[in-house]
Protein backbone atom coordinates (compact mmCIF):
# COMPACT_ATOMS: atom_id res chain seq x y z
CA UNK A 1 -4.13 -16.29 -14.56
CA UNK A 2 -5.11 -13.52 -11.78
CA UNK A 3 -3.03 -10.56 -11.41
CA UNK A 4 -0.99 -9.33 -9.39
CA UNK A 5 -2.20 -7.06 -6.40
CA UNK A 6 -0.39 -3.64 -5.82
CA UNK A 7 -0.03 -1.38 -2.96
CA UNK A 8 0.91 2.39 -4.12
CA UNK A 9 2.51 4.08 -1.06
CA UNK A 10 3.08 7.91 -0.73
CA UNK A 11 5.09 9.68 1.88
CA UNK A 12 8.18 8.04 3.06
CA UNK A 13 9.44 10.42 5.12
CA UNK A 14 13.27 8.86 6.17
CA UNK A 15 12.04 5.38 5.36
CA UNK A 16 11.25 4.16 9.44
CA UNK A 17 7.66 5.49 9.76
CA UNK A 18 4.24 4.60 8.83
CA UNK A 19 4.52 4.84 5.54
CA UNK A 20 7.70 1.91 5.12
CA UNK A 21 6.23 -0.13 7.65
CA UNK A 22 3.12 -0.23 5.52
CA UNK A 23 4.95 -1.17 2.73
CA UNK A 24 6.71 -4.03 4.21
CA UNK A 25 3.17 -5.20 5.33
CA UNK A 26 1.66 -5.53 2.59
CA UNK A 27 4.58 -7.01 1.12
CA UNK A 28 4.24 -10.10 3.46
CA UNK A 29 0.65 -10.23 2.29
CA UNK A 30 1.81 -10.82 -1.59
CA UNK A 31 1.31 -7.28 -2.92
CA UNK A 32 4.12 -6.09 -5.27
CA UNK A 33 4.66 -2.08 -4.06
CA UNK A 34 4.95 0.99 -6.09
CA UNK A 35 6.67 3.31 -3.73
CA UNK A 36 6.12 7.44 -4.34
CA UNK A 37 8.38 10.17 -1.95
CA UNK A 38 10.07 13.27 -2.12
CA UNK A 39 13.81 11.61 -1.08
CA UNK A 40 15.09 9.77 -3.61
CA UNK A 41 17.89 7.89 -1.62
CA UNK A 42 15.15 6.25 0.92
CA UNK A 43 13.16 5.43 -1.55
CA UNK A 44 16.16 3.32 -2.84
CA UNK A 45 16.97 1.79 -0.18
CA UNK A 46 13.24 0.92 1.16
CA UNK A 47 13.46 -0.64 -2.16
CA UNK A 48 16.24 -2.18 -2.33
CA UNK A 49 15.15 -3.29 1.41
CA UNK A 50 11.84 -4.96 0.15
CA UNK A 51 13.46 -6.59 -3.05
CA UNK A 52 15.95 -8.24 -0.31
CA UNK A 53 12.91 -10.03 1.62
CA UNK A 54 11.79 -11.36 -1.91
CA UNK A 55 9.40 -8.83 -2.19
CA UNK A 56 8.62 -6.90 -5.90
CA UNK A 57 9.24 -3.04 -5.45
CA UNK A 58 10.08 -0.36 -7.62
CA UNK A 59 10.74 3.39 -5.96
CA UNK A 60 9.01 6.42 -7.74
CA UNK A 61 10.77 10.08 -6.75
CA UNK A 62 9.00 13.18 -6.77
CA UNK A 63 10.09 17.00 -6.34
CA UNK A 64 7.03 18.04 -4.72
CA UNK A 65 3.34 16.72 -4.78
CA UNK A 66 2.05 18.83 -6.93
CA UNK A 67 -0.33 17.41 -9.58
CA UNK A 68 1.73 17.53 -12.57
CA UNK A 69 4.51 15.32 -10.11
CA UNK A 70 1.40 13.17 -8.98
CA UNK A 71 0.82 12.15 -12.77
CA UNK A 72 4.07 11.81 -13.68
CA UNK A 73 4.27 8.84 -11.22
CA UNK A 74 1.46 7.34 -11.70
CA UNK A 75 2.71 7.64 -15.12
CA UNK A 76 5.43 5.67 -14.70
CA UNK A 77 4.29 3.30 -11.95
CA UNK A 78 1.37 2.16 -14.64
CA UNK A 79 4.36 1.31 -17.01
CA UNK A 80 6.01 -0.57 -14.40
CA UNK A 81 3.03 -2.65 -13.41
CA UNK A 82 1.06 -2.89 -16.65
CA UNK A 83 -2.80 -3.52 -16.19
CA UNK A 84 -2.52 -7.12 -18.11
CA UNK A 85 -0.34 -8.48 -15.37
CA UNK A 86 -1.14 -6.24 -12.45
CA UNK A 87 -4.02 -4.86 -10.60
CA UNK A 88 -3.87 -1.78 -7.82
CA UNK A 89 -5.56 -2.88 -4.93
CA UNK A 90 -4.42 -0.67 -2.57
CA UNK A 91 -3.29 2.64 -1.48
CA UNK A 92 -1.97 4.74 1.46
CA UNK A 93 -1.69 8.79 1.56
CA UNK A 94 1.03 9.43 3.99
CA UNK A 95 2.34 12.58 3.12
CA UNK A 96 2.00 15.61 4.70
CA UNK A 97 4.49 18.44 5.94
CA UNK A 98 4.45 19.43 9.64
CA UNK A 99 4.28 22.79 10.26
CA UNK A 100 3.81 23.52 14.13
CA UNK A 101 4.52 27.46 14.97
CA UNK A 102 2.39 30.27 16.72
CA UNK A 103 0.14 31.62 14.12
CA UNK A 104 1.52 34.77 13.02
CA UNK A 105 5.36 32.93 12.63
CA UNK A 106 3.51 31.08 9.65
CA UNK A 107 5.01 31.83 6.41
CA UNK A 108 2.98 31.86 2.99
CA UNK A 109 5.77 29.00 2.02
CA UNK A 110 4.39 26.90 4.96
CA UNK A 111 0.61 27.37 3.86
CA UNK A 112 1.93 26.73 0.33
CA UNK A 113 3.96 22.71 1.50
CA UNK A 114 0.91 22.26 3.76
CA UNK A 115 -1.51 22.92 0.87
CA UNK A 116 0.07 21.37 -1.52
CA UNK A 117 0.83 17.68 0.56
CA UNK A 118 -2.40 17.86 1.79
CA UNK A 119 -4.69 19.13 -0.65
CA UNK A 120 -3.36 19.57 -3.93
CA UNK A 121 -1.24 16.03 -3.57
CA UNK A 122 -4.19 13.94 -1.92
CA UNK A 123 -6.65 15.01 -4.49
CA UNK A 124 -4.28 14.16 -7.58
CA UNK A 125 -3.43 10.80 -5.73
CA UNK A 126 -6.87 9.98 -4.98
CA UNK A 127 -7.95 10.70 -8.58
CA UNK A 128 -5.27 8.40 -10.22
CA UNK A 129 -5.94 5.35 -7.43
CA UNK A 130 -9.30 5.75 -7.60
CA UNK A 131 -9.75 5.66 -11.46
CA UNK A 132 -7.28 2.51 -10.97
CA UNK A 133 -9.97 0.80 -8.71
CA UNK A 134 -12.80 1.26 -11.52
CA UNK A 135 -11.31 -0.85 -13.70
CA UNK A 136 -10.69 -3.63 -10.93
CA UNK A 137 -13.42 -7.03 -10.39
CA UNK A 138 -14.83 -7.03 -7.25
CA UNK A 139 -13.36 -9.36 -4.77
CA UNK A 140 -15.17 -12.60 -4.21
CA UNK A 141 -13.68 -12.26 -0.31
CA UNK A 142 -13.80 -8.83 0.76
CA UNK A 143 -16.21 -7.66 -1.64
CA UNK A 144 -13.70 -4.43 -2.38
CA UNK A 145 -12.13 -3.09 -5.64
CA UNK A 146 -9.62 -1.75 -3.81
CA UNK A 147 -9.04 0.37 -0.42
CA UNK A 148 -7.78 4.07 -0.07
CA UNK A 149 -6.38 4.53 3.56
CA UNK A 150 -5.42 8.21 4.56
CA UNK A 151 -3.02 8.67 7.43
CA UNK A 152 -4.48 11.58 9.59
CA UNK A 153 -3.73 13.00 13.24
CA UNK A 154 -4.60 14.38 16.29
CA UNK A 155 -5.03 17.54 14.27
CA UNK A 156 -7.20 16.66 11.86
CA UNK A 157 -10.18 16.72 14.19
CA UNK A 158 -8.62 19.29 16.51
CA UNK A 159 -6.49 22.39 16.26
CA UNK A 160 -4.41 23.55 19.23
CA UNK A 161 -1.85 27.00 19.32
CA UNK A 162 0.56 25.78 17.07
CA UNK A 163 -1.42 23.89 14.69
CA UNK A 164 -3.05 26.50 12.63
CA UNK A 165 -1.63 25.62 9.59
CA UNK A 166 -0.51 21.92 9.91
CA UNK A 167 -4.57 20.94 11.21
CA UNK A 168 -5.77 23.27 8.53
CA UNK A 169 -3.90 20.67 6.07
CA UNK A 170 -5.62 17.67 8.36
CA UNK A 171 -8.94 18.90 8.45
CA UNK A 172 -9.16 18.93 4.89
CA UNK A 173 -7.44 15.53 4.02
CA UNK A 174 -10.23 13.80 6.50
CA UNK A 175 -13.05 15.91 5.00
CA UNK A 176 -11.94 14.72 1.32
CA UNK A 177 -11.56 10.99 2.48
CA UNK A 178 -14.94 11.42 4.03
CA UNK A 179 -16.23 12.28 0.72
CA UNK A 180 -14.46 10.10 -1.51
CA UNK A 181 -15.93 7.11 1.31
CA UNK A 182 -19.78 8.13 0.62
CA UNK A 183 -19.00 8.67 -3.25
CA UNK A 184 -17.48 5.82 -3.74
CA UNK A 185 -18.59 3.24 -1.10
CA UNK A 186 -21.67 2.27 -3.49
CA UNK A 187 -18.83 1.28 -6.27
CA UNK A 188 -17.05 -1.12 -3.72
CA UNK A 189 -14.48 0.97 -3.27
CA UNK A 190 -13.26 1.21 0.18
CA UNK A 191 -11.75 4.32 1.25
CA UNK A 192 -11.13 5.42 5.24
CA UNK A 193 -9.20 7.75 7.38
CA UNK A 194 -6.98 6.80 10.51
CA UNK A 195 -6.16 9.29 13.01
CA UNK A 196 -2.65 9.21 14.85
CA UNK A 197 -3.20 10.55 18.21
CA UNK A 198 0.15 10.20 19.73
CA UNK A 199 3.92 9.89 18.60
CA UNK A 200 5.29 7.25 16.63
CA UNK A 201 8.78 5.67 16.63
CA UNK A 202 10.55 6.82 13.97
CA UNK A 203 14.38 7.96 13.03
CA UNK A 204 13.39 11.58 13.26
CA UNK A 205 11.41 11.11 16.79
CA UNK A 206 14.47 9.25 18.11
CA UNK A 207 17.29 11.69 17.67
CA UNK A 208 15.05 14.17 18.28
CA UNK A 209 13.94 12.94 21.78
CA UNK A 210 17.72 10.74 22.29
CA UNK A 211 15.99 8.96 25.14
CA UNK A 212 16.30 5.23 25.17
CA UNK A 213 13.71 5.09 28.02
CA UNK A 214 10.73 6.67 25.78
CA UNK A 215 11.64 4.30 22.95
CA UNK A 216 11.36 1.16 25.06
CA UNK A 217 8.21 2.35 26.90
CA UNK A 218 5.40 1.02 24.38
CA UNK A 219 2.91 2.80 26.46
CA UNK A 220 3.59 6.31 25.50
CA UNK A 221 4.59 6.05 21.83
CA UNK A 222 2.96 4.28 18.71
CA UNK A 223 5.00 1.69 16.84
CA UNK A 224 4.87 2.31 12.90
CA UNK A 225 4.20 -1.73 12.74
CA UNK A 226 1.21 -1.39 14.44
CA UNK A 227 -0.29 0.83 12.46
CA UNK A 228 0.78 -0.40 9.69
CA UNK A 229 -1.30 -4.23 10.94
CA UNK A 230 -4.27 -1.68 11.06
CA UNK A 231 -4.27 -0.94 7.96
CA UNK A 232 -3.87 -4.31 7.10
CA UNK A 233 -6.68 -5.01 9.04
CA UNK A 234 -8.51 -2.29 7.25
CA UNK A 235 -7.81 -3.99 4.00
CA UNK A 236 -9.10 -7.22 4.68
CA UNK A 237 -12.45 -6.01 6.23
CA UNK A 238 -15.28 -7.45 4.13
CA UNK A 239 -18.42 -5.58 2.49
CA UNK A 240 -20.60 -5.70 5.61
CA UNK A 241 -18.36 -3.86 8.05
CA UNK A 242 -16.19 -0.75 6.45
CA UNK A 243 -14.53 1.41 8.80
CA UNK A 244 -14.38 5.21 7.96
CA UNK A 245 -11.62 6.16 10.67
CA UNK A 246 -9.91 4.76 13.11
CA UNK A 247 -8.68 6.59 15.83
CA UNK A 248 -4.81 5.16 16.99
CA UNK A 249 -3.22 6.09 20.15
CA UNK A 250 -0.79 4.10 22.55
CA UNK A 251 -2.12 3.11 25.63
CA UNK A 252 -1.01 6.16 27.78
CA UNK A 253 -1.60 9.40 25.50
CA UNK A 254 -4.15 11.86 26.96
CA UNK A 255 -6.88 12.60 25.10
């Protein structure tokens, strides 16, 4: 009997962004999800959201990213979906904190959530999924053992005046999934970076903007579904075409 294929998800965020739309698509691809966040009541109800399609979820809350958090998850998540009935086949990093003020506004408490989401969380994520991969058969169709996507941005490639420390946080999530692609491409593993260059719909964005025109204008904004059928896409690549990074933008951003 094969097992089961699971998607570990961090970073939430209110439960409408990239992050839950990724969950829900890999949910329509079979994958029972293993969902890790900082807000404990969207967790539940992205859950409880995903158990109503028919889907198999379980929600895993988190004070902070720190390591010790990390593990305790992964911890628990490995209890849930035990190794004789399951198998983690994929991940996605979305966390992050954004932190967008002139340079000398930035408080050591900002450096300290943008280290620790970006650095400090991705590494201890990265170390538990891709440990979790080692143990997995290669795929007869895609020739993976499992793929690691990061969600990036604009600012990982390029600061601007009020990105010191929020592309400082970037930079280094893209280098490390750059180096976790070249160590562990050669062990099947599959690990790549996306950059969002743009604004995506989400509950946040929309009562922060309140204009109905900017929502229904797919030109100038990304939709978290989209994204989230990238990474899909990304997941079913086979051995003889990996992408690193994609670069994601609606049709209309400047860049």
């Amino acid at each position: 009997m094969s097992l089961k294929p699971v998607i570990v998800v961090a970073g939430l965020g209110a439960g409408g962004g990239t992050g839950a739309a990724s969950a829900r698509a890999f949910a329509k691809e079979g994958y029972s999800v293993a969902l890790i966040g900082r807000r404990a009541d969207e967790l539940k109800t992205l859950e409880d959201d995903l158990k109503g399609s028919g889907a198999e979820a379980a929600s895993f809350a988190i004070p902070s990213y720190a390591h010790g958090d990390v593990a305790s998850a992964f911890a628990q998540i490995h209890s849930r979906y035990p190794s004789n009935k399951y198998s983690i086949r994929a991940a996605v990093y979305n966390a992050g904190n954004g932190v967008w003020k002139p340079f000398l506004d930035v408080t050591p408490e900002d450096v300290q959530l943008v280290t620790q989401s970006n650095i400090e969380g991705s590494f201890a994520f990265s170390h538990h999924i891709i440990k979790a991969f080692k143990e997995n058969s290669i795929d007869e169709v895609t020739g993976k053992r499992g793929v690691l996507i990061f969600t990036g941005a604009t600012a990982s490639i390029r600061g601007n005046v009020t990105t010191s420390a929020f592309a400082a946080g970037k930079f280094a999530l893209r280098a490390l999934s750059q180096s976790l692609a070249k160590e562990f491409g050669k062990q099947n593993i599959h690990v790549a970076h996306s950059i969002i260059d743009g604004v995506i719909v989400t509950p946040q964005t929309k009562a922060r903007r309140n204009d109905q025109q900017w929502e229904q204008q797919q030109d100038v904004r990304l939709n978290p579904e989209s994204i989230a059928a990238s990474y899909i896409y990304l997941a079913k690549q086979d051995r003889s075409s990996w992408t690193w990074e994609l670069d994601l933008r609606p049709a209309h951003e400047k860049w």
